[in-house]
Protein backbone atom coordinates (compact mmCIF):
# COMPACT_ATOMS: atom_id res chain seq x y z
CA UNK A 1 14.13 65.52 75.93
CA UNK A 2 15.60 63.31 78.34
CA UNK A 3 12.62 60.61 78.19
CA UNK A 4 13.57 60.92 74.38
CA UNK A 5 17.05 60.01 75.01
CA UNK A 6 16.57 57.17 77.46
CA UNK A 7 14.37 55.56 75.08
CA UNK A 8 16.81 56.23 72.00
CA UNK A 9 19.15 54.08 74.83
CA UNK A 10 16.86 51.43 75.46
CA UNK A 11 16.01 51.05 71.69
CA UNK A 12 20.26 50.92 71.13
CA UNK A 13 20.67 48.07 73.83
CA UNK A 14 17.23 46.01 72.66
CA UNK A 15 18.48 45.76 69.21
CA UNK A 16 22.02 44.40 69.94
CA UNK A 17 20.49 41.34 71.20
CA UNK A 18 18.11 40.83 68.53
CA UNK A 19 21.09 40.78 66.18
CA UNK A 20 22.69 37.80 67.99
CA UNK A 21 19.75 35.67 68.43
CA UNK A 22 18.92 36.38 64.29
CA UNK A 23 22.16 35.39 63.41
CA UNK A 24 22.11 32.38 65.81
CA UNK A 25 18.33 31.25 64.77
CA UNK A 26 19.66 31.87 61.37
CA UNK A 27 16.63 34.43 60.32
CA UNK A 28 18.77 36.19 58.19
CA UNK A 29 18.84 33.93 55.46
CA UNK A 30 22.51 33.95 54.76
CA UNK A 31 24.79 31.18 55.14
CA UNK A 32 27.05 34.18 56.62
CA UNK A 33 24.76 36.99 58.06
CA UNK A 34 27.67 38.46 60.07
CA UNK A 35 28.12 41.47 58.20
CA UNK A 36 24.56 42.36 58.84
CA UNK A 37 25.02 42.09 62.00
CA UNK A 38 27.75 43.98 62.39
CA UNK A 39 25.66 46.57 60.37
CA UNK A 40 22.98 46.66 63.25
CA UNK A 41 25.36 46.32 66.19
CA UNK A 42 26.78 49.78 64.51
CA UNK A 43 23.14 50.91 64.59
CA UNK A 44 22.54 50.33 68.14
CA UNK A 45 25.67 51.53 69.10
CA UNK A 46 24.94 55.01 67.30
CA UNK A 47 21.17 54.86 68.87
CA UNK A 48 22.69 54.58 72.19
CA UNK A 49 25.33 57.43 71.99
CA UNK A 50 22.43 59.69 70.35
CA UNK A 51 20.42 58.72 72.89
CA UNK A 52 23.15 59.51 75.74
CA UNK A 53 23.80 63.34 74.04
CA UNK A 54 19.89 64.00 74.24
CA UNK A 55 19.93 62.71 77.52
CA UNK A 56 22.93 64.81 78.55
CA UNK A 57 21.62 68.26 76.80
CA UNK A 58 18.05 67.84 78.83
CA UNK A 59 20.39 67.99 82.39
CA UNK A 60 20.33 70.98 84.22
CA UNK A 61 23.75 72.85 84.21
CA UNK A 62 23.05 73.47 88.27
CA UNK A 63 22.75 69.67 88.50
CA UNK A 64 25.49 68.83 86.69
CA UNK A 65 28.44 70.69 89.60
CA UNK A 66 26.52 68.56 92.36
C-alpha cells in the first residue's frame, strides 16, 4: 500500500508540470487554457494528498512513536 501511495505522489507532482509547459507550448488549444489548468493542478494536488493518506495508513503504528 505504501508503493501505491508513493506512486499516487509521484503521478500528483509529474502532472503539475505538464500543465505549465501545455499551457506555455499552447497545446491546449485555447487562447486562454488557464482554467484547465487550474482544473489539473487541482487534480494533482488531490493525487498527491491521496497518495500521502495511503502512504500514511501502510506505516506501522510502532514506527510511527520512533
Amino acid at each position: 500500500m505504501a508503493s501505491i501511495g508513493r506512486f499516487l505522489q509521484f503521478g500528483g507532482l509529474v502532472l503539475l508540470p505538464i500543465a505549465v509547459l501545455s499551457e506555455a507550448t499552447d497545446v491546449l488549444g485555447r487562447e486562454s487554457g488557464v482554467a484547465d489548468m487550474l482544473i489539473m493542478l487541482g487534480f494533482g494536488v488531490a493525487i498527491f494528498y491521496i497518495g500521502r493518506i495511503f502512504e500514511g495508513y501502510a506505516t506501522h503504528p510502532r514506527k510511527l512513536g520512533k
